[in-house]
Structure formats: C-alpha cells, structure tokens
C-alpha atoms as a PDB file:
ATOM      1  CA  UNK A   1      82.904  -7.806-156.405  1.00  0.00           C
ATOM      2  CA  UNK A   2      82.354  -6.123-159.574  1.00  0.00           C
ATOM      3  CA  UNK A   3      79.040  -4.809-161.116  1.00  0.00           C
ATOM      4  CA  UNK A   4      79.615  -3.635-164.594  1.00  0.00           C
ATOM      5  CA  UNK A   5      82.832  -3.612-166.540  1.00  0.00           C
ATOM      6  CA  UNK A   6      84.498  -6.015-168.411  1.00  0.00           C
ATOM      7  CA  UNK A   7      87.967  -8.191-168.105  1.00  0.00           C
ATOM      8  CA  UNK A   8      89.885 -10.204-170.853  1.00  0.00           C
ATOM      9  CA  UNK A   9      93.212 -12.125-170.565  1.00  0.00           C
ATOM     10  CA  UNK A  10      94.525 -13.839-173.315  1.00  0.00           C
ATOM     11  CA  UNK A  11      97.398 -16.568-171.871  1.00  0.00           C
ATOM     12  CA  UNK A  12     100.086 -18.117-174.249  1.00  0.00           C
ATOM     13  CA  UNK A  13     102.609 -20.474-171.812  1.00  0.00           C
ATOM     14  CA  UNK A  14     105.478 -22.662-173.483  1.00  0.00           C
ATOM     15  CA  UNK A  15     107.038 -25.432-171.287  1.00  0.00           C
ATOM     16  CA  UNK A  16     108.922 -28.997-171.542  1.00  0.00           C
ATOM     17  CA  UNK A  17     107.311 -32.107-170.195  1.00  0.00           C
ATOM     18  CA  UNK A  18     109.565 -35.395-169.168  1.00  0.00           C
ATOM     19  CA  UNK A  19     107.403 -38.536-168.652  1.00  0.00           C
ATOM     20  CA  UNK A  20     109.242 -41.192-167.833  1.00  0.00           C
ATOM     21  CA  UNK A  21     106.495 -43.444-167.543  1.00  0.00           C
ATOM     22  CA  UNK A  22     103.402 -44.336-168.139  1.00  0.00           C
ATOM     23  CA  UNK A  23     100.639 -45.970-166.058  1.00  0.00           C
ATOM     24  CA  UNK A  24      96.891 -47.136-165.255  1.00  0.00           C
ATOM     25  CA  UNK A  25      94.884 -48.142-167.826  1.00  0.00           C
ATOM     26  CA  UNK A  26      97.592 -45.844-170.409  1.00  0.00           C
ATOM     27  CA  UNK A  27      98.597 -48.538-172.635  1.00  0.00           C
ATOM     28  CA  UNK A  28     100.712 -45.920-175.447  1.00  0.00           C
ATOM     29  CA  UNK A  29     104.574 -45.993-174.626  1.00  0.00           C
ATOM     30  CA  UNK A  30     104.966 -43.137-177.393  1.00  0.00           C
ATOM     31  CA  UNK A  31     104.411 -40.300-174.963  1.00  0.00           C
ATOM     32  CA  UNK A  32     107.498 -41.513-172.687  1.00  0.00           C
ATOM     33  CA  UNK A  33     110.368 -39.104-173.188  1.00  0.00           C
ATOM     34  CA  UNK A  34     110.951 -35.400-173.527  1.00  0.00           C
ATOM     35  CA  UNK A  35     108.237 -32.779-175.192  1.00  0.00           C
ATOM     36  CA  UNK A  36     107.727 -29.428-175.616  1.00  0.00           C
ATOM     37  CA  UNK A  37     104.590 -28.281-175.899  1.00  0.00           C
ATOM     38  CA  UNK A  38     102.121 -24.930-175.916  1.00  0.00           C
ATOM     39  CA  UNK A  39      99.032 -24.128-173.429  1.00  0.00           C
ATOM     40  CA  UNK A  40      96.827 -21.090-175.365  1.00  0.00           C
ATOM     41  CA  UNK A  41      93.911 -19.739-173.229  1.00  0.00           C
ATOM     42  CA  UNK A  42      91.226 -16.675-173.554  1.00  0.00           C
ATOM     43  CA  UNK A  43      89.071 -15.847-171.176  1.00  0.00           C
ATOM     44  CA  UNK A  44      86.268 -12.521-171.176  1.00  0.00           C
ATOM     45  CA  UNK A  45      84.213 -11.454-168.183  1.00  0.00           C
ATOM     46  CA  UNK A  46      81.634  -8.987-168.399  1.00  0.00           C
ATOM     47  CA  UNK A  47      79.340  -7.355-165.879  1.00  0.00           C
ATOM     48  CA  UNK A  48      75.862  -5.408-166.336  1.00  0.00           C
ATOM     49  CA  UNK A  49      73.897  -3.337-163.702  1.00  0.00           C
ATOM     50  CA  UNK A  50      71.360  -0.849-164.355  1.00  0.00           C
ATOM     51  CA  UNK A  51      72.115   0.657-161.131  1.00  0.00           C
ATOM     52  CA  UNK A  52      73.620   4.724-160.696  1.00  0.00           C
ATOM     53  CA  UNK A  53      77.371   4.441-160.317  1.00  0.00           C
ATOM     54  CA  UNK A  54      78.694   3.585-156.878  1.00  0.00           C
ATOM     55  CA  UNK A  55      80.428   7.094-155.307  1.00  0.00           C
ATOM     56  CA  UNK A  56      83.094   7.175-152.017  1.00  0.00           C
ATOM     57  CA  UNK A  57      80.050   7.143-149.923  1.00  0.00           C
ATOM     58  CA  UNK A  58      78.251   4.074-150.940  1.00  0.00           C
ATOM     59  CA  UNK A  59      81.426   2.435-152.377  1.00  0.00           C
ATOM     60  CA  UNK A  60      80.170  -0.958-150.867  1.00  0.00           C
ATOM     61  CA  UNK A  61      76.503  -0.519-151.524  1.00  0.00           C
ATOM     62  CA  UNK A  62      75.180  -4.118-152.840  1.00  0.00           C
ATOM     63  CA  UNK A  63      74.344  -4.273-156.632  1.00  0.00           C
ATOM     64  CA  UNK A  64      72.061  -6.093-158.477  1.00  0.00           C
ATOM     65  CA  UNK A  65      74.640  -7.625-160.748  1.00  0.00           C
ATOM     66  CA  UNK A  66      74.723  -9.906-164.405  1.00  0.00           C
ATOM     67  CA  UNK A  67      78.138 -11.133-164.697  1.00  0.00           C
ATOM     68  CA  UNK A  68      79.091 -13.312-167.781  1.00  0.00           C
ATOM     69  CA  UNK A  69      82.327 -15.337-167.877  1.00  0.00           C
ATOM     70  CA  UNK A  70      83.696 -17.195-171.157  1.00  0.00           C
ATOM     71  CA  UNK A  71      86.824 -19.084-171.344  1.00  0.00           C
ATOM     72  CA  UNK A  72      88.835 -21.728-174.154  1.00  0.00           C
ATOM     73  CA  UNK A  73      91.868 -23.262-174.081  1.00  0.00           C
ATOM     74  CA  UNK A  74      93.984 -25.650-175.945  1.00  0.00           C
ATOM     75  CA  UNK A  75      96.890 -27.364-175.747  1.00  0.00           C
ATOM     76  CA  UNK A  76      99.426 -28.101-178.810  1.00  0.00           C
ATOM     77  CA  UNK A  77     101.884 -31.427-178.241  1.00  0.00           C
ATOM     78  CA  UNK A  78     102.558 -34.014-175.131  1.00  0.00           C
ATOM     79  CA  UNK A  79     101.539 -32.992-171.626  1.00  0.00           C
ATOM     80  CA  UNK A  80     101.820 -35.307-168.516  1.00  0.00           C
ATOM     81  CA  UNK A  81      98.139 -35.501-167.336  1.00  0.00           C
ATOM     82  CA  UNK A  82      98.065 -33.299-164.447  1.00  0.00           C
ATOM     83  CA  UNK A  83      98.992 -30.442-167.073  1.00  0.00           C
ATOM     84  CA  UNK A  84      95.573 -30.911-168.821  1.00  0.00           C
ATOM     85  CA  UNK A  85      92.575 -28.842-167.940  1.00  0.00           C
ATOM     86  CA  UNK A  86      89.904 -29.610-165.499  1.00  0.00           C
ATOM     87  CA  UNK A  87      86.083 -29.007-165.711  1.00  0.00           C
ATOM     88  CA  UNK A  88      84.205 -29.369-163.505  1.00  0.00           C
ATOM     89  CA  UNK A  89      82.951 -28.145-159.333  1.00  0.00           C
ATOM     90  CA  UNK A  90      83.027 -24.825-157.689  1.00  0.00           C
ATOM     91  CA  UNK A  91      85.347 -23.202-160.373  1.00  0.00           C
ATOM     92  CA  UNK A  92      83.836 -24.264-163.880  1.00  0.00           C
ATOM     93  CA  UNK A  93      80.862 -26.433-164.270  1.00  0.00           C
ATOM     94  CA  UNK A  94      78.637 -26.288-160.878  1.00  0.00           C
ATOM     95  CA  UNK A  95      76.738 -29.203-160.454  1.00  0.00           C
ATOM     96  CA  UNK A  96      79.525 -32.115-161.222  1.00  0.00           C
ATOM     97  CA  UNK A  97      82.265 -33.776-159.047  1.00  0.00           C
ATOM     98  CA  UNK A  98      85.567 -31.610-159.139  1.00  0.00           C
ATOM     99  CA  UNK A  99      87.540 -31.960-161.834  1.00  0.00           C
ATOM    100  CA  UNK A 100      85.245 -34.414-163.651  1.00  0.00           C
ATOM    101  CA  UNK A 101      86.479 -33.762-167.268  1.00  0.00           C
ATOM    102  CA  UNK A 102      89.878 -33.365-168.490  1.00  0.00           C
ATOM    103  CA  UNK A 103      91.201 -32.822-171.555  1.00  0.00           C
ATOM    104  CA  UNK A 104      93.436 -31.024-174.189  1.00  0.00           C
ATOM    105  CA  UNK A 105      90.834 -28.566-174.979  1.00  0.00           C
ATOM    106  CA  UNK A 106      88.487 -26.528-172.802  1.00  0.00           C
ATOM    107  CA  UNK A 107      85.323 -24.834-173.259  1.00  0.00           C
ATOM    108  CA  UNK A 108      83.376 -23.051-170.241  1.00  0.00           C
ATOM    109  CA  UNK A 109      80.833 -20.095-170.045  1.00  0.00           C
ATOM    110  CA  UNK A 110      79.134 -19.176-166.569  1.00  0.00           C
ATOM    111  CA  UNK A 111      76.023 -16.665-166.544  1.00  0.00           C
ATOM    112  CA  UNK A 112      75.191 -15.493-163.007  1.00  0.00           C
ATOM    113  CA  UNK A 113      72.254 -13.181-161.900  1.00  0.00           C
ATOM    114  CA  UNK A 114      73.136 -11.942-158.408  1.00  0.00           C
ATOM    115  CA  UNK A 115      70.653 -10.251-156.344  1.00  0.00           C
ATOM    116  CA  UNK A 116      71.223  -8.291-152.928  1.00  0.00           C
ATOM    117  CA  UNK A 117      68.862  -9.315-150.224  1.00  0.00           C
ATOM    118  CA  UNK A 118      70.520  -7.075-147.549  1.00  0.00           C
ATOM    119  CA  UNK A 119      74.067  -5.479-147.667  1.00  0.00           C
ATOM    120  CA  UNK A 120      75.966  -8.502-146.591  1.00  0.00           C
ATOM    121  CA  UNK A 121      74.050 -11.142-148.123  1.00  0.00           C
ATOM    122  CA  UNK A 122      73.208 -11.790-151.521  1.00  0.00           C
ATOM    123  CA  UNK A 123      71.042 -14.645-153.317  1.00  0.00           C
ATOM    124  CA  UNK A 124      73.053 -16.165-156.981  1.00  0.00           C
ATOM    125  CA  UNK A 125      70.759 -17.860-159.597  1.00  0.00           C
ATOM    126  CA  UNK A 126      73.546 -19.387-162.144  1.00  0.00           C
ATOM    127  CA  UNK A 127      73.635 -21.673-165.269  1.00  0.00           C
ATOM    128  CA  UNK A 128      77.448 -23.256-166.547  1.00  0.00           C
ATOM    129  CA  UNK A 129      77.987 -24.774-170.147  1.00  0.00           C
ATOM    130  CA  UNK A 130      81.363 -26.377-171.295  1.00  0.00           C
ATOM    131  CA  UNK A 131      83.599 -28.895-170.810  1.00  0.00           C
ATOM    132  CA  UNK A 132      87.023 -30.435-171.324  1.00  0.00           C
ATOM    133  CA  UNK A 133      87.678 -33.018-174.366  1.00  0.00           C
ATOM    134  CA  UNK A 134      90.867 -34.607-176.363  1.00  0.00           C
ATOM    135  CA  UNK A 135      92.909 -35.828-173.324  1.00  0.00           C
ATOM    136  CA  UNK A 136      94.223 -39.173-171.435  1.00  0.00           C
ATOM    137  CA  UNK A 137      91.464 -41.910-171.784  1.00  0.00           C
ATOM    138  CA  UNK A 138      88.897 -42.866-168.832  1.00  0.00           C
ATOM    139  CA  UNK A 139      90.120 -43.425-165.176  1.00  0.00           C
ATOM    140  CA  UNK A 140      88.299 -45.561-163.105  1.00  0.00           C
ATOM    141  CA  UNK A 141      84.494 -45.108-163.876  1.00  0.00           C
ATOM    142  CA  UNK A 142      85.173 -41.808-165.521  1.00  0.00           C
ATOM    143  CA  UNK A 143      84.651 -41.661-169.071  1.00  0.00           C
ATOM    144  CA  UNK A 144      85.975 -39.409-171.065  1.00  0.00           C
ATOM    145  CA  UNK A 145      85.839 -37.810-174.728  1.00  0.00           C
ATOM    146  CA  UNK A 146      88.048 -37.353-178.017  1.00  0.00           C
ATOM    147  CA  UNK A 147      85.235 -35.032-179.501  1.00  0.00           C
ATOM    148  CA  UNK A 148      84.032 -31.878-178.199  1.00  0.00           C
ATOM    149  CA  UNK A 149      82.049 -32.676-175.148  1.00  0.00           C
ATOM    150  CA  UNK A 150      80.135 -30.133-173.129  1.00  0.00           C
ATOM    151  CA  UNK A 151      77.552 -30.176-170.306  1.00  0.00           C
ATOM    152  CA  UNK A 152      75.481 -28.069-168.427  1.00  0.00           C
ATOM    153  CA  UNK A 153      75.204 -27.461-164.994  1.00  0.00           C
ATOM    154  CA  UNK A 154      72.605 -25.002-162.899  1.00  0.00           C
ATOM    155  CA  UNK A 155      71.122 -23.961-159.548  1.00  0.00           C
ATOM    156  CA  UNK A 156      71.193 -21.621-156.709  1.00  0.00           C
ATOM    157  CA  UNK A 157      73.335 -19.788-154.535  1.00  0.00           C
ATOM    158  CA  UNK A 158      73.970 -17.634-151.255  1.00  0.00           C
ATOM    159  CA  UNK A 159      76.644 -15.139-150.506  1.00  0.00           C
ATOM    160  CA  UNK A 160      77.880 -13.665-147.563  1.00  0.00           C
ATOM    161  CA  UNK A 161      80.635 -10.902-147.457  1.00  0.00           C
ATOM    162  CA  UNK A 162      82.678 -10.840-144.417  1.00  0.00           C
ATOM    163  CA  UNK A 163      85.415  -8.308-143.686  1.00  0.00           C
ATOM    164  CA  UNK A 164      87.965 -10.864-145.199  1.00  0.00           C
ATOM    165  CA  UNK A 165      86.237 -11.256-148.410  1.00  0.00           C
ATOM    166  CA  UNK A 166      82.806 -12.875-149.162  1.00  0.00           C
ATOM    167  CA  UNK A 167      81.980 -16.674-148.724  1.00  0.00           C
ATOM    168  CA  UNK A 168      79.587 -18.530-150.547  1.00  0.00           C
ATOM    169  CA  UNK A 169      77.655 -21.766-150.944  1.00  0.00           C
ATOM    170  CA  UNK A 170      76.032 -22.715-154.386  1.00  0.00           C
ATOM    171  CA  UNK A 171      73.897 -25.946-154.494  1.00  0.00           C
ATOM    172  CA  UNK A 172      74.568 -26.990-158.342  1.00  0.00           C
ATOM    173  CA  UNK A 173      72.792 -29.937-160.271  1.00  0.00           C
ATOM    174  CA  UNK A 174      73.604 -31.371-163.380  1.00  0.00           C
ATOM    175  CA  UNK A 175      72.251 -32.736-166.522  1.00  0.00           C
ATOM    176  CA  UNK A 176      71.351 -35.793-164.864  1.00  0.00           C
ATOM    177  CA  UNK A 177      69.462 -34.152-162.404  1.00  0.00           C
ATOM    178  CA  UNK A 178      71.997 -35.066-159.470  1.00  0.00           C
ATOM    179  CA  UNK A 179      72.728 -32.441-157.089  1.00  0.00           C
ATOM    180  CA  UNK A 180      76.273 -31.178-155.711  1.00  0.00           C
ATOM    181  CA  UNK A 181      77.168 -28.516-152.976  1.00  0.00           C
ATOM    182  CA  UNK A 182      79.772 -26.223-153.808  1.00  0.00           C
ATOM    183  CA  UNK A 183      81.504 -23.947-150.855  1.00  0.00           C
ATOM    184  CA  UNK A 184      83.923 -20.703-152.249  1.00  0.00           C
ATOM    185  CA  UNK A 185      85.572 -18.126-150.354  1.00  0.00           C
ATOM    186  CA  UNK A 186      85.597 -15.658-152.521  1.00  0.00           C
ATOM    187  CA  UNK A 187      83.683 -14.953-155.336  1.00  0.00           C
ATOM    188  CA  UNK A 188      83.358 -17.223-158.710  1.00  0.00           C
ATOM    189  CA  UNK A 189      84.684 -15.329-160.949  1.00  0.00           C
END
C-alpha cells in the first residue's frame, strides 16, 4: 500500500506460437502454422502524499494517497488470441465487462485519490482511460477495433485492510453510463 514513490518496468518477452487452426467467425487461414513473435510493454506508477514520512511507530498509519498508473504494450507478428491483451474490469478499465477489449496494442492509465476514513478502511474516488485495439475481429456481440480505441471508465470505491492484505469493492460505470461492480483482494495497482 504505497503512498509516494514511484515504480517502472519495462517488459520485452519473445516466444513461438503454433495455431493449428482457426475458428468462429476467423475466416483468414494465413495465421495457421508456426510464428515467432515479440510482446513489448512499459508500465510507470507514481504515488503523491503531502503527509510527514511514515516512521517504525506509525509504519501502518493510513495515508491520504494520489497514485497514478500508466501502461502500453504492443505486440510485433502472429499470436493465438488468448496471447493478446485484455482491457477491461477490476484490473484496467473499471466500469466494463472483464476483458471487454482485446487487441495487439494496449493503452491504459488509472488515477486514484484514496482517502482514509479510519485506519482500516479507506474510501477510492478513481477515473480509467485506455483500451486495447489491432487484434482478432468481433466475437459474439463484441465489437472490436483496428484503430486506436480507448474508453473511459469512473466511480467509487471502499477498502478494507485485513491482516491478510486489504479487500476492496469499486462500483465502476462507463461511458455509457452503465454501472459494473468490481471486487479485488488486494490493491489495484
């Protein structure tokens, strides 16, 4: 449960893909066969308090607490589909059905304000942007997009921090206005 610092990974993972065929509503035969191909991902988290530095004493002292999270990825040659990435739910985009958008690319930023009410419980206001684009074609009444593609996603959430790690509940709606309930144990990000 961080309150100020900042984290950056930068991911570069090789691999081979064999798809030996091809179904649903997948009508191109080209991607059958052997391919190698490259997944390239950033991602940066940062976290702002104006609060004293925590000592041994009040080591788990609650925090008022800004955390940003940006992440992009990409993907260079033929991956099966379950090696794309996935927007959307508790993890990327509140507000939408999990996984909702897949793609070849990925774009997602998170901005969370999170404010102690007491020392166990904590109240999140939180607004997600991004999205995934440039990946298999629509399955069942999921569209999906060759061009950059992103959405936004918002609302309100509680945590609770338990002596196994903090659980949490965020009530997310999207553009449309359509509201989803999101449960993590642990904390976003």
């Amino acid at each position: 449960d961080p309150a100020f610092g900042y984290y950056t990974q930068l991911t570069l993972e090789p691999g081979i893909a064999r798809i030996d065929e091809v179904g649903g509503a997948i009508n191109d035969q080209s991607i059958v066969g052997t391919h190698f191909f490259t997944k390239a991902s950033f991602e940066y988290r940062r976290y702002f308090t104006n609060q004293p530095k925590r000592t041994r004493q009040d080591f788990d002292a609650p925090r008022k607490v800004l955390a940003f999270r940006a992440r992009a990825a990409t993907i260079s040659g033929t991956v099966p589909f379950f090696e794309q990435y996935f927007v959307g739910g508790s993890d990327t985009v509140r507000g939408y059905d999990e996984d909702r958008f897949w793609g070849k690319n990925m774009f997602i930023t998170n901005l969370e304000y999170r404010y102690p009410i007491q020392r166990s419980f904590n109240a999140i206001g939180f607004v997600d942007y991004g999205g995934a684009w440039g990946g298999y074609p629509s399955v069942n009444s999921f569209s999906q997009s060759n061009k950059i593609d992103l959405h936004v996603g918002y609302g309100l959430g509680l945590s609770f921090r338990t002596p196994l790690g903090p659980i949490r509940i965020d009530i997310g709606f999207n553009e449309q206005g359509r509201s989803r309930t999101h449960f993590i144990i642990g904390t976003s990000f």
